[in-house]
PDB file of N, CA and C in Angstrom:
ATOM      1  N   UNK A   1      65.324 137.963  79.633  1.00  0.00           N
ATOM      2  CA  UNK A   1      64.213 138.356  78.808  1.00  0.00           C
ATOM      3  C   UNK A   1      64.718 138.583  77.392  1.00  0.00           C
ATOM      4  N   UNK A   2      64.013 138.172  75.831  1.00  0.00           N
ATOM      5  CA  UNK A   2      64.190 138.328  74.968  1.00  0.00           C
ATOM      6  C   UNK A   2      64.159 139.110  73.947  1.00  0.00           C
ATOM      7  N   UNK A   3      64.583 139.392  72.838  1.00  0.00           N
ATOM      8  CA  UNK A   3      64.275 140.893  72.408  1.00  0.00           C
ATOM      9  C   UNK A   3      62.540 140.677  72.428  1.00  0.00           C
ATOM     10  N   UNK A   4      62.175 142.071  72.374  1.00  0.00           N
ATOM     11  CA  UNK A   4      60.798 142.437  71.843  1.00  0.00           C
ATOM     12  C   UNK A   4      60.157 141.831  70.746  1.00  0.00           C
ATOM     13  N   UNK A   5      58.825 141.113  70.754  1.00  0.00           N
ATOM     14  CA  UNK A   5      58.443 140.476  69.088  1.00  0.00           C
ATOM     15  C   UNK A   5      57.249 141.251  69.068  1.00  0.00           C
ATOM     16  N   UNK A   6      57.110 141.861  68.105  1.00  0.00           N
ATOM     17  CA  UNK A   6      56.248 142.515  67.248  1.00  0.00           C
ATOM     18  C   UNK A   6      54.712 141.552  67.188  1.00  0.00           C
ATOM     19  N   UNK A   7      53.952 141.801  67.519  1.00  0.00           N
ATOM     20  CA  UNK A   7      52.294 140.972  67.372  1.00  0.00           C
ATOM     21  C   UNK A   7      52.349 140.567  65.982  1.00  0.00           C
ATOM     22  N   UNK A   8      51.618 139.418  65.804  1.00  0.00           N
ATOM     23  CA  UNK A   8      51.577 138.832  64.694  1.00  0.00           C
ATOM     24  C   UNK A   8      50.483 139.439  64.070  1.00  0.00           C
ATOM     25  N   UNK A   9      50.590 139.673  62.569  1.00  0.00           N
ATOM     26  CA  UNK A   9      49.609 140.414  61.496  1.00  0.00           C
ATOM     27  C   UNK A   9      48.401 139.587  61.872  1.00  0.00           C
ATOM     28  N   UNK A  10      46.906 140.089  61.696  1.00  0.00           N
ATOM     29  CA  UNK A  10      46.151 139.004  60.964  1.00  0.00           C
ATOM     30  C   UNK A  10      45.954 139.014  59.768  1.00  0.00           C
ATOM     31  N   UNK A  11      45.859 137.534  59.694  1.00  0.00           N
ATOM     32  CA  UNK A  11      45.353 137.799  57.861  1.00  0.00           C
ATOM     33  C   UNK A  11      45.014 138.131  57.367  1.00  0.00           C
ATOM     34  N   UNK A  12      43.321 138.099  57.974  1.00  0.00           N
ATOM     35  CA  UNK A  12      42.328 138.873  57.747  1.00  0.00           C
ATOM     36  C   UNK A  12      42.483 140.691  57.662  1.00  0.00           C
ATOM     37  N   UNK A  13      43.514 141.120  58.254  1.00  0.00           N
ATOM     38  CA  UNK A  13      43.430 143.069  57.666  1.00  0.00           C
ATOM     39  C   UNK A  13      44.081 143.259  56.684  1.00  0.00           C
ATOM     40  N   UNK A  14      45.282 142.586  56.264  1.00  0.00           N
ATOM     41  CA  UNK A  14      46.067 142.491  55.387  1.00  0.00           C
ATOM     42  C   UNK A  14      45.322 143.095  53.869  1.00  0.00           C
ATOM     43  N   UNK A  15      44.536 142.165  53.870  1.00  0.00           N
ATOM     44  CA  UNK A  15      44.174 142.391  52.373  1.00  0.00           C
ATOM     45  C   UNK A  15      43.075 143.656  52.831  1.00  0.00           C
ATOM     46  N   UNK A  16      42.333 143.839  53.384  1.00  0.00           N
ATOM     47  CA  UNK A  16      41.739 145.040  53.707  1.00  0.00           C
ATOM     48  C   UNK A  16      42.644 146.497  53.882  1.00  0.00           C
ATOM     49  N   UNK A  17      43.807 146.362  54.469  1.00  0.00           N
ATOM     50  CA  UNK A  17      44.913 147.304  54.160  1.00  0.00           C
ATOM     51  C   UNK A  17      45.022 147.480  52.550  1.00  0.00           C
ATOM     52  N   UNK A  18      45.481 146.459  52.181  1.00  0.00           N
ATOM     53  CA  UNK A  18      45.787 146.606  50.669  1.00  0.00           C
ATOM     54  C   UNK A  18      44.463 147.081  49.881  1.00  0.00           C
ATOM     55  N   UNK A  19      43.806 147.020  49.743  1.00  0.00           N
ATOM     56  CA  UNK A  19      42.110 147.131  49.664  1.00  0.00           C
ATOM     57  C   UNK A  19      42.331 148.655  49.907  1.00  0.00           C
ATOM     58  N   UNK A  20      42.398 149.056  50.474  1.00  0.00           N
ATOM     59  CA  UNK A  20      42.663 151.002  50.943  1.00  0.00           C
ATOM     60  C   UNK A  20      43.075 151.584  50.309  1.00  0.00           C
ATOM     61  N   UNK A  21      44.538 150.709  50.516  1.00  0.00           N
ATOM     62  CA  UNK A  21      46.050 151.598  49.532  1.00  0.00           C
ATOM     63  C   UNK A  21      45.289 151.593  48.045  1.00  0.00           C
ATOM     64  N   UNK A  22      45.002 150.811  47.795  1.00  0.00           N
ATOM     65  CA  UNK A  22      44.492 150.829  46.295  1.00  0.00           C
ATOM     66  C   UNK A  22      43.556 151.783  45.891  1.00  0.00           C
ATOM     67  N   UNK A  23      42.384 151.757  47.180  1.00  0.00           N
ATOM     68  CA  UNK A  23      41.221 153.094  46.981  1.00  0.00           C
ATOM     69  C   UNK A  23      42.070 154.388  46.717  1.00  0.00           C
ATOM     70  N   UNK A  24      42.806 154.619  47.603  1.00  0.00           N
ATOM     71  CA  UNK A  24      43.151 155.575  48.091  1.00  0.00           C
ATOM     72  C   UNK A  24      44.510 155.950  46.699  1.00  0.00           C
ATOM     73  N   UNK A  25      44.534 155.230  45.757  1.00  0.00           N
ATOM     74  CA  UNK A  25      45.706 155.454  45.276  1.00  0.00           C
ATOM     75  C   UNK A  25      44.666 156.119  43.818  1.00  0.00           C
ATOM     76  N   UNK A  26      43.104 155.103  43.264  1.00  0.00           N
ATOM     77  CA  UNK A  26      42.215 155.257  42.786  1.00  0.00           C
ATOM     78  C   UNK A  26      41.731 157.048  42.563  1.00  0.00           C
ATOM     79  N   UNK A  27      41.434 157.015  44.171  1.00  0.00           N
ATOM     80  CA  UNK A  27      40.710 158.409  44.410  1.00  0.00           C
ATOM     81  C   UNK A  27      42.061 159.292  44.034  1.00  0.00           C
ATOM     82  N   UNK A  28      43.168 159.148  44.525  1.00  0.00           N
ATOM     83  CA  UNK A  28      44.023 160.941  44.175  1.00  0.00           C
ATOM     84  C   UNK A  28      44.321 160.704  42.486  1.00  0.00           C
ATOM     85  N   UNK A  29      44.042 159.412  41.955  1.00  0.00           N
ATOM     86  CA  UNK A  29      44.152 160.026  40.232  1.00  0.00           C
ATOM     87  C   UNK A  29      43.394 160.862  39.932  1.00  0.00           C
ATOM     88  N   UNK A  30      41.913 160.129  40.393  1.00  0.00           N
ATOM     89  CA  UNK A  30      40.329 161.036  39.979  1.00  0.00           C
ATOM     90  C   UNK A  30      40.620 162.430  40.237  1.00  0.00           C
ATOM     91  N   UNK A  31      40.656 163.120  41.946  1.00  0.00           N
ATOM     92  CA  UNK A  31      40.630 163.582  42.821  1.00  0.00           C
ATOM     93  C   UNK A  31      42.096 164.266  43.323  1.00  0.00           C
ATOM     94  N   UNK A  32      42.620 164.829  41.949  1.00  0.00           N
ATOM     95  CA  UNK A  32      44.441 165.222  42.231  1.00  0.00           C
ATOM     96  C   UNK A  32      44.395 166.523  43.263  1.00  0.00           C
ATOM     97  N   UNK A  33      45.736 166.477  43.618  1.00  0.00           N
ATOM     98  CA  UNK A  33      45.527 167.536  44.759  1.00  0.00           C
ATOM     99  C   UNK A  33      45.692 168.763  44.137  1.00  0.00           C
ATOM    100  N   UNK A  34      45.760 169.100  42.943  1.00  0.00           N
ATOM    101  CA  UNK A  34      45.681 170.162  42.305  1.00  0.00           C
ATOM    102  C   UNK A  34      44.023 170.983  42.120  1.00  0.00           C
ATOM    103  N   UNK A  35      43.145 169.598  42.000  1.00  0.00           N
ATOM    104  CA  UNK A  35      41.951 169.796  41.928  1.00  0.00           C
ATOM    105  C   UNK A  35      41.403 170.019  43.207  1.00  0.00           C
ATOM    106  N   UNK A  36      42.028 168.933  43.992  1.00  0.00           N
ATOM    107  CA  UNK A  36      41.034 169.465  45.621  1.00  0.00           C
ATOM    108  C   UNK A  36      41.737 171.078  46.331  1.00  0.00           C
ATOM    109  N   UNK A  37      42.817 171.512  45.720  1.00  0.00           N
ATOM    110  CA  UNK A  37      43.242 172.861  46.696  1.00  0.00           C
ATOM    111  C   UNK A  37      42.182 173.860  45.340  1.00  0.00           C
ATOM    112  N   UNK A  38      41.472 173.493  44.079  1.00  0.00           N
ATOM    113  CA  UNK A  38      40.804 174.717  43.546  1.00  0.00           C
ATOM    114  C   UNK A  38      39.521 174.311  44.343  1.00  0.00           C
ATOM    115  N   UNK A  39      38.558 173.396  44.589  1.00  0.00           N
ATOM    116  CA  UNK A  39      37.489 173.223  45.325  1.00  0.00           C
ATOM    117  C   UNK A  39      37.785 173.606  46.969  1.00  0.00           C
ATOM    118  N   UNK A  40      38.880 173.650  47.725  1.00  0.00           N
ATOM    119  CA  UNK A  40      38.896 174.060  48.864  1.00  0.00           C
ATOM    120  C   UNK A  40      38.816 175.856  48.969  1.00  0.00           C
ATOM    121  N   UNK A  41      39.527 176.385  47.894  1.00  0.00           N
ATOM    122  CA  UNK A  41      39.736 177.700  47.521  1.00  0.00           C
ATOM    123  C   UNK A  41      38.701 178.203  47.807  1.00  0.00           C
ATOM    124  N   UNK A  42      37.785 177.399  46.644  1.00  0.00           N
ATOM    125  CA  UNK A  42      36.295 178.061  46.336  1.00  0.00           C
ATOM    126  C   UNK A  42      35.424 177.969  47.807  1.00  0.00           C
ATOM    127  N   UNK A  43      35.800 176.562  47.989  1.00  0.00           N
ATOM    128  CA  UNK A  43      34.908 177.017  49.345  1.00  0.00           C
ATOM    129  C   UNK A  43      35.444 177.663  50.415  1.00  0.00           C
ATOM    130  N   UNK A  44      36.511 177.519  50.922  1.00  0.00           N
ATOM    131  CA  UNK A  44      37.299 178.901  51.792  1.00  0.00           C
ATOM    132  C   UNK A  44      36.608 180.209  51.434  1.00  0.00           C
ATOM    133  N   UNK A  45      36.345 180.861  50.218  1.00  0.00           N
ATOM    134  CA  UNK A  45      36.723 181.968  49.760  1.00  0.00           C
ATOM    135  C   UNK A  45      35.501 182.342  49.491  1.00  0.00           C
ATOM    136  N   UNK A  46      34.529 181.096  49.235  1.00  0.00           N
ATOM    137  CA  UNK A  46      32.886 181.683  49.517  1.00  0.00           C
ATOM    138  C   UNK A  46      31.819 181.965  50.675  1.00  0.00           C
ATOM    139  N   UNK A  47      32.911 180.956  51.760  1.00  0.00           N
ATOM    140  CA  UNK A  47      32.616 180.769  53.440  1.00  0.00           C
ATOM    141  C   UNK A  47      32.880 182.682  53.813  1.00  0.00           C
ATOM    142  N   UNK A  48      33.828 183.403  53.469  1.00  0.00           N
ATOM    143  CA  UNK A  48      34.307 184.494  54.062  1.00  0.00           C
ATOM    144  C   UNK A  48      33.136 185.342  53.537  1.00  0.00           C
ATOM    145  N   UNK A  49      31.862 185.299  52.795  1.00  0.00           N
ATOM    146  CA  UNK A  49      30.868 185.800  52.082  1.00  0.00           C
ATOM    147  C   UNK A  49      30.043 186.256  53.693  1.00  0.00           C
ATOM    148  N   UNK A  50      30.170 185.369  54.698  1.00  0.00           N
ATOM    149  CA  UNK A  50      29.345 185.303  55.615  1.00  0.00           C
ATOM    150  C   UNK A  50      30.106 187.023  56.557  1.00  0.00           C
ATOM    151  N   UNK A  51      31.059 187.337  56.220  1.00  0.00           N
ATOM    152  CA  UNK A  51      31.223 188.702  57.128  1.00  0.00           C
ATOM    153  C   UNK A  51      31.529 190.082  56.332  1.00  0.00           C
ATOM    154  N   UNK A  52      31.146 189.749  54.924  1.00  0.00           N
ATOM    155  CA  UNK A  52      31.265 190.464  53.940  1.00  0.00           C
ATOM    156  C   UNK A  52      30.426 189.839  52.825  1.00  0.00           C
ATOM    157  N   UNK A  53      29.190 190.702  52.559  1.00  0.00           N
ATOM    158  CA  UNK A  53      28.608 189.528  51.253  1.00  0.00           C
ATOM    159  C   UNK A  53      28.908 189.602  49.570  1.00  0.00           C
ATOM    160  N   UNK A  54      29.890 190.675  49.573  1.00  0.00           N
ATOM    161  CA  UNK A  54      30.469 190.417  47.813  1.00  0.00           C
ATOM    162  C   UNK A  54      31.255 189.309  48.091  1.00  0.00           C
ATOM    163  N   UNK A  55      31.736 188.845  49.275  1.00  0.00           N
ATOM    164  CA  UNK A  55      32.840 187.601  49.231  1.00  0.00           C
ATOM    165  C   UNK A  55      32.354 186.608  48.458  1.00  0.00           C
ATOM    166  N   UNK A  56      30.689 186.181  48.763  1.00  0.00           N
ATOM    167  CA  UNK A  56      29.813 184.911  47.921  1.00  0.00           C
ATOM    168  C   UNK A  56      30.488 184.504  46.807  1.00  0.00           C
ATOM    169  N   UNK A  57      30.870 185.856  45.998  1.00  0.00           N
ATOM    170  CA  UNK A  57      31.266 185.405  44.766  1.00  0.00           C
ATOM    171  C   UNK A  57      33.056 185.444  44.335  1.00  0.00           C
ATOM    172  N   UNK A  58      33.498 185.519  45.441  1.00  0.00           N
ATOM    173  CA  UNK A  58      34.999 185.319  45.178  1.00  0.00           C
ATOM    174  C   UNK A  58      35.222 184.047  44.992  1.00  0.00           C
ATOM    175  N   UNK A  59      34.584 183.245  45.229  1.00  0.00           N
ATOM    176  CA  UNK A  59      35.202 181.534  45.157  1.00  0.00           C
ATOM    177  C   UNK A  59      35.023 181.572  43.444  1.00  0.00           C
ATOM    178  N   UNK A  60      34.160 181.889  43.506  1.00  0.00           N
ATOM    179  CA  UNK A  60      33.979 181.528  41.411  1.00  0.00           C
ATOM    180  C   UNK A  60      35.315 182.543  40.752  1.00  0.00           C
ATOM    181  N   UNK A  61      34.900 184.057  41.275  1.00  0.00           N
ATOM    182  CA  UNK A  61      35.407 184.752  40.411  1.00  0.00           C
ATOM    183  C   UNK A  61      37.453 184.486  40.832  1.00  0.00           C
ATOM    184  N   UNK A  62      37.764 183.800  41.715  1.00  0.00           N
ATOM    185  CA  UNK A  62      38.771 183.993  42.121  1.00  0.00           C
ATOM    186  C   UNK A  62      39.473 182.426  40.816  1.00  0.00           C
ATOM    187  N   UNK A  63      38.772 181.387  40.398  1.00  0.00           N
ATOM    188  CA  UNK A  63      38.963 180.575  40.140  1.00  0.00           C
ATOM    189  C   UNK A  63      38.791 181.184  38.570  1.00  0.00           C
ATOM    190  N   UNK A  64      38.015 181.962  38.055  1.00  0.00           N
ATOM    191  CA  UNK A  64      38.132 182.193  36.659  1.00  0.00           C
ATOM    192  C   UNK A  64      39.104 183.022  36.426  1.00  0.00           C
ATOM    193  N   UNK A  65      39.757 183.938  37.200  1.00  0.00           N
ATOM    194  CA  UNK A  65      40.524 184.856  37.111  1.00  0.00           C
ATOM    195  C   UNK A  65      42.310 183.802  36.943  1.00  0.00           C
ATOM    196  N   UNK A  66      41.984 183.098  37.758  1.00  0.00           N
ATOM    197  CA  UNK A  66      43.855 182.296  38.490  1.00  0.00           C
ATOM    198  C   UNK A  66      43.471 181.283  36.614  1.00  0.00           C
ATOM    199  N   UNK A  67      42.648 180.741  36.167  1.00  0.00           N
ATOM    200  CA  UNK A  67      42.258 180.142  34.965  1.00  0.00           C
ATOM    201  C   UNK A  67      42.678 180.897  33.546  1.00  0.00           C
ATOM    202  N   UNK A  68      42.426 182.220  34.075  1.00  0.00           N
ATOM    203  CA  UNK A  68      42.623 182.769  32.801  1.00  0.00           C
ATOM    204  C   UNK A  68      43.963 183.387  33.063  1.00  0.00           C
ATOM    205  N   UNK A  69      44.203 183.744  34.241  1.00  0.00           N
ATOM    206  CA  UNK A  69      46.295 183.689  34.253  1.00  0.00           C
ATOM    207  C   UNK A  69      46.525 182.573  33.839  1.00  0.00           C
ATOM    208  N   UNK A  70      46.372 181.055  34.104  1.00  0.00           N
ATOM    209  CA  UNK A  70      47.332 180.416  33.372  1.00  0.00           C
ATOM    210  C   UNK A  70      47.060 180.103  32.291  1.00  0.00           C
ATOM    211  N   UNK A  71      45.966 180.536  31.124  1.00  0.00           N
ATOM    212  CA  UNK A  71      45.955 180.470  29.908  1.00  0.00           C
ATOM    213  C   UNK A  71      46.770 181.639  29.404  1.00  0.00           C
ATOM    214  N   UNK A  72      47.401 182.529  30.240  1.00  0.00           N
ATOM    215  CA  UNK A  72      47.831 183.725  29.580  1.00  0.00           C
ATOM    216  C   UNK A  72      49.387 183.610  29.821  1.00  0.00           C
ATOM    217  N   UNK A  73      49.423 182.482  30.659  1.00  0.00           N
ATOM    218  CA  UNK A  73      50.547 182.393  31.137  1.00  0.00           C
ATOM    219  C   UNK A  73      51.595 181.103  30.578  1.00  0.00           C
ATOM    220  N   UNK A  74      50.816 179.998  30.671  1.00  0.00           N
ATOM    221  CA  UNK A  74      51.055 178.571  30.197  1.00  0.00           C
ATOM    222  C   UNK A  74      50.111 178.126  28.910  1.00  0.00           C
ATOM    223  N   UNK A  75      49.140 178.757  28.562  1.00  0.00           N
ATOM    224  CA  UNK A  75      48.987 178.779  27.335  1.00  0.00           C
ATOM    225  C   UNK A  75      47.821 177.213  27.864  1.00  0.00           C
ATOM    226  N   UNK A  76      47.432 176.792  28.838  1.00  0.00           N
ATOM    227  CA  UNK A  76      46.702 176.410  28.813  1.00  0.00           C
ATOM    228  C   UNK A  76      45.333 176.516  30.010  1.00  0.00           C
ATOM    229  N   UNK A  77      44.144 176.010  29.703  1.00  0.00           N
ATOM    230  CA  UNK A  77      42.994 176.377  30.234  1.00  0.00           C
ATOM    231  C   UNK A  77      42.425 174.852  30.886  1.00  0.00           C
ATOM    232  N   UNK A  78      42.099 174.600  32.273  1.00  0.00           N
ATOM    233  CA  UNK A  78      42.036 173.495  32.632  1.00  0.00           C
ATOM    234  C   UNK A  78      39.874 173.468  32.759  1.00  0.00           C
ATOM    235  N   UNK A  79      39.609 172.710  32.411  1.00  0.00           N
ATOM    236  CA  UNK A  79      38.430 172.810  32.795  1.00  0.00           C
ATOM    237  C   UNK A  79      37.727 172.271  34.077  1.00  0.00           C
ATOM    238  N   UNK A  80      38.711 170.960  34.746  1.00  0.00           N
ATOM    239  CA  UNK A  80      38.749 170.320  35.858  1.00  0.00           C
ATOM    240  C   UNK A  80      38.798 171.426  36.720  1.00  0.00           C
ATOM    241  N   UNK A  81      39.531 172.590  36.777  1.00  0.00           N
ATOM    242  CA  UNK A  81      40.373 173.302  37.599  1.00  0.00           C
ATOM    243  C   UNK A  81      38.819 174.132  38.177  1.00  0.00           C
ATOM    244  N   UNK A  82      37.886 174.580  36.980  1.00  0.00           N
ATOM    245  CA  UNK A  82      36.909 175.718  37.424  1.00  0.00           C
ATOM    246  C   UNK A  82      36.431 174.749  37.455  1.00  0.00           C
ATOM    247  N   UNK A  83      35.829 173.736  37.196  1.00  0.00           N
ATOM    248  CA  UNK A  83      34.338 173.074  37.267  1.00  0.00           C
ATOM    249  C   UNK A  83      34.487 172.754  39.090  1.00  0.00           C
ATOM    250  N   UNK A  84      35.620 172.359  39.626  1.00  0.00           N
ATOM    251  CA  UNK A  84      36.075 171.855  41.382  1.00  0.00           C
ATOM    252  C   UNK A  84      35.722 173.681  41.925  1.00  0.00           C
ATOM    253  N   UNK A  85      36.321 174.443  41.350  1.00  0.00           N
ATOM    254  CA  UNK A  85      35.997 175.892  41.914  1.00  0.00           C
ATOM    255  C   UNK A  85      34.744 176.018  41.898  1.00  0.00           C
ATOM    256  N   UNK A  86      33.936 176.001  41.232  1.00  0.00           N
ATOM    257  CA  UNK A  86      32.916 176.512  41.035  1.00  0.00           C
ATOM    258  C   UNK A  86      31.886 175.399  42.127  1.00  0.00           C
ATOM    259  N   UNK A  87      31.962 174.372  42.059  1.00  0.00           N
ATOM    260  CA  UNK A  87      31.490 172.910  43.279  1.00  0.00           C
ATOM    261  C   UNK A  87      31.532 173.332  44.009  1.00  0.00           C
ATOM    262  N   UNK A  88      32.961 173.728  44.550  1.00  0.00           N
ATOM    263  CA  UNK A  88      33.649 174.388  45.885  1.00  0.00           C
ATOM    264  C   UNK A  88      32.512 175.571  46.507  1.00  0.00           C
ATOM    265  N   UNK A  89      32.410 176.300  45.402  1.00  0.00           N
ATOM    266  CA  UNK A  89      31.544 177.558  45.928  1.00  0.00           C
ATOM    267  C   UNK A  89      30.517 176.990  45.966  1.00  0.00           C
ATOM    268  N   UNK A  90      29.691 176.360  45.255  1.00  0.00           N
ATOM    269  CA  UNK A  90      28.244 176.026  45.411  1.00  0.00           C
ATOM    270  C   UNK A  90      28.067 174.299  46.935  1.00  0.00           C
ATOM    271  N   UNK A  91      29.112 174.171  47.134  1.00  0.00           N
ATOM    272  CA  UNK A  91      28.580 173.640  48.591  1.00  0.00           C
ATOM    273  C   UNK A  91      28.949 174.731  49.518  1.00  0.00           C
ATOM    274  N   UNK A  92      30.036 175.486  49.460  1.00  0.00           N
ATOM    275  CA  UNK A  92      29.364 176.583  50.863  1.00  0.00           C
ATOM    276  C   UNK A  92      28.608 177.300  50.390  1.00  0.00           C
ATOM    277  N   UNK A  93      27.868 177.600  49.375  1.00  0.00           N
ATOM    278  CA  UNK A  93      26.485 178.288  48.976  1.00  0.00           C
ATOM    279  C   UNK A  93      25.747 177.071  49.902  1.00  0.00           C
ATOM    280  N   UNK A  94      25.381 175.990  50.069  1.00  0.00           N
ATOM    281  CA  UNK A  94      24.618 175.286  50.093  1.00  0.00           C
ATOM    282  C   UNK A  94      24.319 174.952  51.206  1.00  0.00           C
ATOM    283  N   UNK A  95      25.728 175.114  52.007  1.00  0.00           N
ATOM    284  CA  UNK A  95      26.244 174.685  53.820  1.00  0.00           C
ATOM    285  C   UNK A  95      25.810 176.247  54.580  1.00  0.00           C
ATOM    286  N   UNK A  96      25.797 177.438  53.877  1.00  0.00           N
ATOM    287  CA  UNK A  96      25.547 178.685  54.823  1.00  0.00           C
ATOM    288  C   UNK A  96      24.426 178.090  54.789  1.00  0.00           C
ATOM    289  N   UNK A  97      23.311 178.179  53.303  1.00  0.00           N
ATOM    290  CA  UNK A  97      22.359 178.290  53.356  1.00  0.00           C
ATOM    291  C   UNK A  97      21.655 177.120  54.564  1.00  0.00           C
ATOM    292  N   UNK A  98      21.964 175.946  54.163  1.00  0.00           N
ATOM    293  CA  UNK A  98      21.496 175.047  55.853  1.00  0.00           C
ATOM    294  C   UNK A  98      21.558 175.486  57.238  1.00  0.00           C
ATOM    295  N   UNK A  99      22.742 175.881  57.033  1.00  0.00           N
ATOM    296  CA  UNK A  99      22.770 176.771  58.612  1.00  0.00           C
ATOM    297  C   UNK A  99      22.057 177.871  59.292  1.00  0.00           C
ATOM    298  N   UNK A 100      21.101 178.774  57.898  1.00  0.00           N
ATOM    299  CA  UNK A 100      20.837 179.860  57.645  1.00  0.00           C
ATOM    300  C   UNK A 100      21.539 181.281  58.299  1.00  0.00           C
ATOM    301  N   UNK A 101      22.962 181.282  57.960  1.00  0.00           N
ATOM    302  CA  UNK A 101      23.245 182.248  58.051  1.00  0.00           C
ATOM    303  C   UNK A 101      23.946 183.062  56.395  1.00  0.00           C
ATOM    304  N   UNK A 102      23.306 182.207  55.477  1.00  0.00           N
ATOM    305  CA  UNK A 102      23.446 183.176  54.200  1.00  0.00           C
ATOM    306  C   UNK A 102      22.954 184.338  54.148  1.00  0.00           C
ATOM    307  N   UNK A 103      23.516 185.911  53.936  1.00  0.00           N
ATOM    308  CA  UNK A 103      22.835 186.625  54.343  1.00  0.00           C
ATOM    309  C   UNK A 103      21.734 187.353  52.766  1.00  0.00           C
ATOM    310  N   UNK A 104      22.226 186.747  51.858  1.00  0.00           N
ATOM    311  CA  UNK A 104      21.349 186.457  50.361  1.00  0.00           C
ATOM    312  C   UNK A 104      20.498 185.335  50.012  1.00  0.00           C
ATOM    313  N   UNK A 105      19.300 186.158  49.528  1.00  0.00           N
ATOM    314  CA  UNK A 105      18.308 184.670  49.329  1.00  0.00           C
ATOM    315  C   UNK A 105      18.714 183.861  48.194  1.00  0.00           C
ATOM    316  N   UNK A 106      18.904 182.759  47.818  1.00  0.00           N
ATOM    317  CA  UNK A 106      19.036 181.943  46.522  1.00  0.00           C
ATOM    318  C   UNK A 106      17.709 181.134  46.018  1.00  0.00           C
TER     319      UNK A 106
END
């Protein structure tokens, strides 16, 4: 018996692979992971609103606060950084509210 041969590619995924890599290379310029951990923050941190309701507003206020440390810190102010925080909070504002377990009316 001979070594093992590997299945032959099709052609046809090839460029659909490559087609991906490219999306996918597209989206994390737009979409840096610096930006998606301040929109996950916000929504983590507005989700915890549901067993405590001043939490609602930690996703915002937690993102203007870490914003204005690093203007105090690095001397600069990102606007990408709050505008994803602030998103962040307003889809789990948006996801309790569907579920209706927001315990504040909007």
């Amino acid at each position: 018996m001979g070594p093992r041969q590997l299945p032959k590619r099709d052609k046809k995924t090839m460029p659909l692979l490559q087609w991906y890599q490219s999306a996918a290379v597209v989206v994390m310029r737009i979409f840096r992971w610096d930006l998606q951990l301040h929109f996950f923050w916000g929504f983590v941190l507005t989700l915890l609103g549901v067993y405590w309701p001043p939490l609602y507003a930690s996703g915002i206020l937690v993102t203007i606060v870490k914003e204005g440390l690093d203007l105090w810190s690095k001397k600069l102010w990102s606007w990408d950084d709050v505008w994803l925080g602030i998103i962040g909070s307003l889809v789990a504002l948006g996801y309790l509210s569907s579920q209706d377990v927001l315990v504040i009316g909007l």
